[in-house]
N, C-alpha and C. Protein backbone atom coordinates (compact mmCIF):
# COMPACT_ATOMS: atom_id res chain seq x y z
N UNK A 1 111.50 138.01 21.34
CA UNK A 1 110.30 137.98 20.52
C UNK A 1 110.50 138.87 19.30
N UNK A 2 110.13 138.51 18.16
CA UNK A 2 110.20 138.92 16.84
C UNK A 2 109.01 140.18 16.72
N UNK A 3 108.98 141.00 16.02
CA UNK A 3 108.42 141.77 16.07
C UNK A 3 106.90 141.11 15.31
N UNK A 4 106.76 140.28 14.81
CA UNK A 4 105.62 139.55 14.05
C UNK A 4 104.94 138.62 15.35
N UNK A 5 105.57 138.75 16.62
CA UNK A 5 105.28 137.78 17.40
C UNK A 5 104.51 139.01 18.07
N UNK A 6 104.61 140.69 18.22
CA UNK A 6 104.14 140.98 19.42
C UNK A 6 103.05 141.74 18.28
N UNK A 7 102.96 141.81 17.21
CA UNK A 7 101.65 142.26 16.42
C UNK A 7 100.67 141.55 16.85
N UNK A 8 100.97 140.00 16.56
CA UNK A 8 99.79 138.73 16.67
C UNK A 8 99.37 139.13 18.03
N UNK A 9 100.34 139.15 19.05
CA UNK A 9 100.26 139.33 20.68
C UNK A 9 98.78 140.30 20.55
N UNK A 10 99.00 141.26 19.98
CA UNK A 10 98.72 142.63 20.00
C UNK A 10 97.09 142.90 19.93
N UNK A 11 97.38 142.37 18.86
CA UNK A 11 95.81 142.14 17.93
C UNK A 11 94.80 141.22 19.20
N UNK A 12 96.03 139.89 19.27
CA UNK A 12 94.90 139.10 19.97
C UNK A 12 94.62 139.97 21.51
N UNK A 13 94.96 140.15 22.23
CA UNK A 13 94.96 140.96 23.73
C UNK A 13 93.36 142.19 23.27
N UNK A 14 93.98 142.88 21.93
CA UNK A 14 92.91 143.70 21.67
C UNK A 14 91.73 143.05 21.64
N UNK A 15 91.89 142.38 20.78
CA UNK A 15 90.15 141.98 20.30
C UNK A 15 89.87 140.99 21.42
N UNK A 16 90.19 140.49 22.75
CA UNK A 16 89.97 140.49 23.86
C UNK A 16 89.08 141.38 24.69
N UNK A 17 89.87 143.10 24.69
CA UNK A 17 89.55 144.18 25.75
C UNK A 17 88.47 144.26 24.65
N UNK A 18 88.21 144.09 23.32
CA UNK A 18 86.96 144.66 22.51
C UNK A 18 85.70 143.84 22.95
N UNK A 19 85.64 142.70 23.32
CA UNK A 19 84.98 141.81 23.46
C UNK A 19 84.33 142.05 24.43
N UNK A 20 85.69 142.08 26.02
CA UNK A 20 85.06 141.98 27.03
C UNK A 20 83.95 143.41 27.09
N UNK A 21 84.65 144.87 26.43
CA UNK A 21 83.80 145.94 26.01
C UNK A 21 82.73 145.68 25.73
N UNK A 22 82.65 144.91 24.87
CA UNK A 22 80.94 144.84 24.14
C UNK A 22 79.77 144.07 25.20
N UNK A 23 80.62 143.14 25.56
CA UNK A 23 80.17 142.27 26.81
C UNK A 23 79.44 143.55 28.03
N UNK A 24 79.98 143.99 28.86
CA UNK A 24 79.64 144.90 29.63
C UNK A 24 78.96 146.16 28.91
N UNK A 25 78.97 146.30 27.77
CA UNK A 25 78.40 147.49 27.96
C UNK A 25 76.81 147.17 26.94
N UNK A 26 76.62 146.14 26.83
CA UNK A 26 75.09 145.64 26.27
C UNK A 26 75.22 145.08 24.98
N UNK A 27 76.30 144.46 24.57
CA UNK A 27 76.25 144.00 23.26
C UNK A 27 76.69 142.66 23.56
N UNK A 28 76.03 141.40 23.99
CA UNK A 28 76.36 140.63 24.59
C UNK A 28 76.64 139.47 23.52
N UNK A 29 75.98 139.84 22.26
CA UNK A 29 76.70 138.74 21.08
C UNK A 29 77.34 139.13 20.55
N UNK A 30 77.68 140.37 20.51
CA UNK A 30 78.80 141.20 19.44
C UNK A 30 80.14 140.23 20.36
N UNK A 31 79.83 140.99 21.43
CA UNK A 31 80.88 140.39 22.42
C UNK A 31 81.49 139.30 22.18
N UNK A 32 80.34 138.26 22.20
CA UNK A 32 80.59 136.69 21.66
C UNK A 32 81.32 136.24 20.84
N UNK A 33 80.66 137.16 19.68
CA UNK A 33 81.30 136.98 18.32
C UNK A 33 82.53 137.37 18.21
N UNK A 34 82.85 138.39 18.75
CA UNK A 34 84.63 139.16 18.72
C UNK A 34 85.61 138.54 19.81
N UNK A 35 85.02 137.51 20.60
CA UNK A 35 85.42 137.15 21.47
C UNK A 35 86.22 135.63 21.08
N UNK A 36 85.58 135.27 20.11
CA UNK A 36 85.79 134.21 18.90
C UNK A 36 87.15 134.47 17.95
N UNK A 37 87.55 135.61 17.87
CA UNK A 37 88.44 136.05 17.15
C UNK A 37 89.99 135.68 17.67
N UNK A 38 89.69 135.66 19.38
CA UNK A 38 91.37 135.85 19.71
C UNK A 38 91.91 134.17 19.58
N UNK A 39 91.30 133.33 19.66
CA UNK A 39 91.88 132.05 19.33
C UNK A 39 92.09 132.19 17.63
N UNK A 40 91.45 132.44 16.78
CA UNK A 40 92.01 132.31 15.72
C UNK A 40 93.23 133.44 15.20
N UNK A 41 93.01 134.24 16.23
CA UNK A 41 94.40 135.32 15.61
C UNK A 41 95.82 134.56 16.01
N UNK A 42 95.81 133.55 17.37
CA UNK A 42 96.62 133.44 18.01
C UNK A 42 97.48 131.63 17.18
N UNK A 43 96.48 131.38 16.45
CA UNK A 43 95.93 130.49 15.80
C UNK A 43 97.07 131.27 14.20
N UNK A 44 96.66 132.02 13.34
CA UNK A 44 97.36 132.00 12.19
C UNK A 44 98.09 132.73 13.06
N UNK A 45 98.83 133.13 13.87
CA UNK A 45 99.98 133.34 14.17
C UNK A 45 101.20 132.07 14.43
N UNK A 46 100.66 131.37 14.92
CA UNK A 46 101.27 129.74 14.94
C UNK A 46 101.80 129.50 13.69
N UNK A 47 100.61 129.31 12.80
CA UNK A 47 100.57 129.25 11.32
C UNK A 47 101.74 129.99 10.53
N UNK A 48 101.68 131.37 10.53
CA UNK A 48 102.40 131.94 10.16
C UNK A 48 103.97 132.06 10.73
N UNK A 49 104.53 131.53 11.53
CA UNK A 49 105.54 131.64 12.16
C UNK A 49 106.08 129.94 11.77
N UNK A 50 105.24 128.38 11.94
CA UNK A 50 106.13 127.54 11.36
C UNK A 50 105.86 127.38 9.86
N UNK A 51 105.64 128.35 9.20
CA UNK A 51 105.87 128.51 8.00
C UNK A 51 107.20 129.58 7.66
N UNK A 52 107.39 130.50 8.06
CA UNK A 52 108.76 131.04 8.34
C UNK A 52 109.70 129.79 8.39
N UNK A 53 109.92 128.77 9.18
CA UNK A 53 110.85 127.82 9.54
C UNK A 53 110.99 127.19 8.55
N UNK A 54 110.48 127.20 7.44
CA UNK A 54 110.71 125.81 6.28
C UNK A 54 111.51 126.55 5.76
C-alpha cells in the first residue's frame, strides 16, 4: 500500500469513530451527517488513485 492509500484509509476509519462518537453521545444527526463522509472519502480516493494510472 502506497502511502496515499493509508491517508484515504485513515481519514475514512476516522470520520467513522467521529460519527459513531456523535451517535452515542447525543448528537444523533451530526452523527448522520459525518457518517456520510466515509463513502465519499473512500470514494475520491478511488478517484484519485485511477487518475495516477493515466
Amino acid at each position: 500500500m502506497r502511502k496515499r492509500d493509508l491517508i484515504v484509509l485513515l481519514s475514512a476509519f476516522l470520520s467513522f469513530v467521529l460519527s459513531v462518537y456523535l451517535w452515542f453521545s447525543g448528537e444523533k444527526e451530526m452523527g448522520q451527517y459525518v457518517s456520510i463522509w466515509v463513502p465519499s472519502i473512500v470514494v475520491f480516493g478511488i478517484f484519485i488513485n485511477t487518475m495516477q494510472k493515466k
